[in-house]
Every structure is written in structure tokens, then in C-alpha cells.
Protein backbone atom coordinates (compact mmCIF):
# COMPACT_ATOMS: atom_id res chain seq x y z
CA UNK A 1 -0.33 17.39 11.05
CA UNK A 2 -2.01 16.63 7.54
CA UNK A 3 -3.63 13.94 6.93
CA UNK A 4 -2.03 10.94 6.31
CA UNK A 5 -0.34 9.55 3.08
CA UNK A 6 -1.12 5.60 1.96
CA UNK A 7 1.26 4.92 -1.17
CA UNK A 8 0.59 1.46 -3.26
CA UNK A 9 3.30 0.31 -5.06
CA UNK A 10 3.02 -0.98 -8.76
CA UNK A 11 2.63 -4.97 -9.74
CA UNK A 12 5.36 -7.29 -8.89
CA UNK A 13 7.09 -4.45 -6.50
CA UNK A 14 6.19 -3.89 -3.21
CA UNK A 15 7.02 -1.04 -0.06
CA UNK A 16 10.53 -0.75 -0.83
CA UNK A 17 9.16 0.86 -4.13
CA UNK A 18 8.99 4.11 -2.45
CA UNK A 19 12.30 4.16 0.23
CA UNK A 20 13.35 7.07 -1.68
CA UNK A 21 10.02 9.06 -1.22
CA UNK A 22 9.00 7.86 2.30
CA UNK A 23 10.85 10.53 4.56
CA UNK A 24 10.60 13.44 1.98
CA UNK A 25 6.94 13.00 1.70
CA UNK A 26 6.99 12.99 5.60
CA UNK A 27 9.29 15.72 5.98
CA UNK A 28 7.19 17.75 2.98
CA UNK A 29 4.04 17.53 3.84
CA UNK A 30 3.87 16.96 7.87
CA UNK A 31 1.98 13.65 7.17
CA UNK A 32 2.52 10.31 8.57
CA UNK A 33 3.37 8.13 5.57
CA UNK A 34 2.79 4.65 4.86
CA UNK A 35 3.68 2.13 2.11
CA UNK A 36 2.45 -1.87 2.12
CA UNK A 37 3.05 -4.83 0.17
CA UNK A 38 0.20 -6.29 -1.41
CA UNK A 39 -0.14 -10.13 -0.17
CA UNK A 40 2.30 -12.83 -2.84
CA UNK A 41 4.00 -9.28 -3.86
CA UNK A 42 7.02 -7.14 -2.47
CA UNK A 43 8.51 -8.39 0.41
CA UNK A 44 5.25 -10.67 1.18
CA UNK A 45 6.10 -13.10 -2.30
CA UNK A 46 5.97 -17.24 -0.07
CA UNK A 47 9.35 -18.67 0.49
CA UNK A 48 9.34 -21.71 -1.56
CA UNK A 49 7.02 -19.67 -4.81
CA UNK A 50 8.76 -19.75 -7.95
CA UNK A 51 9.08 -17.22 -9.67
CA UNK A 52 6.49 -17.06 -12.86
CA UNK A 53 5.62 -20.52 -12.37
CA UNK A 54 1.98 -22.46 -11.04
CA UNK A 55 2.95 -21.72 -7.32
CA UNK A 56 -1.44 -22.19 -6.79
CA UNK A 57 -1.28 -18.55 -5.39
CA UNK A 58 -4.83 -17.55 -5.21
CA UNK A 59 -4.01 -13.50 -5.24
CA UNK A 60 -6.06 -11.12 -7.47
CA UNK A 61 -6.96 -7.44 -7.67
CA UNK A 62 -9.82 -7.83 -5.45
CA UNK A 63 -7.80 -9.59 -2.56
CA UNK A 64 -5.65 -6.15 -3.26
CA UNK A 65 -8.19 -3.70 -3.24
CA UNK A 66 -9.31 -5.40 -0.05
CA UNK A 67 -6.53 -5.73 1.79
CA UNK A 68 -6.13 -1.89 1.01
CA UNK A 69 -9.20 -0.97 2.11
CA UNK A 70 -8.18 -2.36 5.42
CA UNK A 71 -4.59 -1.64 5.87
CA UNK A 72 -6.11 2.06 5.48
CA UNK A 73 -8.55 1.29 7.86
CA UNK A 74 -6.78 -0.58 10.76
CA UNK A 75 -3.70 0.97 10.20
CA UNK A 76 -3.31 4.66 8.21
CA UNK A 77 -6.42 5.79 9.69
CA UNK A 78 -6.18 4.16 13.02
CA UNK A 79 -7.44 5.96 16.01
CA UNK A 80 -4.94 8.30 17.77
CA UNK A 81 -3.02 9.38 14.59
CA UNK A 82 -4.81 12.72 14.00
CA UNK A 83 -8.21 11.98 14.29
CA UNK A 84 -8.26 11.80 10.45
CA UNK A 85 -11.30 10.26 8.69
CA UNK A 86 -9.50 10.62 5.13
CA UNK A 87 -6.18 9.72 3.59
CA UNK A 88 -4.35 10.78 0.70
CA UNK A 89 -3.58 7.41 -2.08
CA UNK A 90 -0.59 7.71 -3.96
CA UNK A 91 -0.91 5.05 -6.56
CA UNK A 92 2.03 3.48 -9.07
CA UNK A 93 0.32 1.23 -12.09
CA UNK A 94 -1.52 -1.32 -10.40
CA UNK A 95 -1.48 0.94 -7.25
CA UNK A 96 -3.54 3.53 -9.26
CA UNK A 97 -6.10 1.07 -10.19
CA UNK A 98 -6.35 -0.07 -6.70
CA UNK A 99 -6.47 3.65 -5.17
CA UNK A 100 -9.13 4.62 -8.15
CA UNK A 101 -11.35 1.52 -5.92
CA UNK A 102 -10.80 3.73 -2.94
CA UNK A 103 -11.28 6.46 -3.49
């Protein structure tokens, strides 16, 4: 098994971003896979948020790149996957700026 595959979706989308690549990229490569919505994006946006207006959401790049940072710790590179230390980011827009702080 290769090591494992984190893909971060671009601003305003979120997991579902990649549906179409998940089981390829699986399939291809031998890798688990993994895809995550970044927290007020995706499927993670608050019931009850407008859309585009002062919903006081608090969210910035640096609550992304952290919450990254751990979903790739606790959960892509979680003990008894592989054994991996290292993951492969797969980054769309914001997703590459985020994976460029991973890396």
C-alpha cells in the first residue's frame, strides 16, 4: 500500500469536490484516500449562516491550515494505516495554498 492521499478542496467547496476522483485515485494508486471540509465550508457551512452575509464566522486560512495539519495527523496518518510517516497533498486553489503550508 502507498502512502496515503489527503486532497483539499478549493474555497467555498468542500469533500464532495473530489467524488469523482476519490475511488480512482484509490483504485490507481493503492492508497487510502481522504478528502475534508474545511470548518464554515463544504458540507461543514452552520445551519442558520447566510450565505455572503455578516454570519460573525471567525474562519481564516490559518484555522485551515490548522485544522489540516491535524486532520493529517489524527486521521490520514493515524496509526495502523501503513505505518506511514508522510502523505501525499493534492491541493485545488485555496487547497494548494494550504498544502504549500504543509508541506
Amino acid at each position: 500500500v502507498g502512502a496515503p492521499v489527503l486532497l483539499l478542496p478549493g474555497f467555498g467547496a468542500g469533500a464532495f469536490h473530489w467524488r469523482r476522483n476519490l475511488k480512482q485515485l484509490a483504485h490507481g494508486s493503492g492508497s487510502d484516500v481522504f478528502a475534508m471540509d474545511y470548518l464554515g465550508q463544504g458540507g461543514s457551512w452552520p445551519e442558520g449562516a447566510g450565505a455572503g452575509g455578516d454570519s460573525g464566522l471567525g474562519y481564516s486560512i490559518d484555522v485551515w491550515i490548522e485544522q489540516a495539519e491535524e486532520f493529517a495527523r489524527e486521521v490520514v496518518l493515524k496509526e495502523g494505516r501503513g505505518h506511514h510517516s508522510r502523505c501525499h497533498v493534492v491541493g485545488n486553489s485555496v487547497g494548494g495554498l494550504i498544502g504549500a503550508h504543509l508541506a
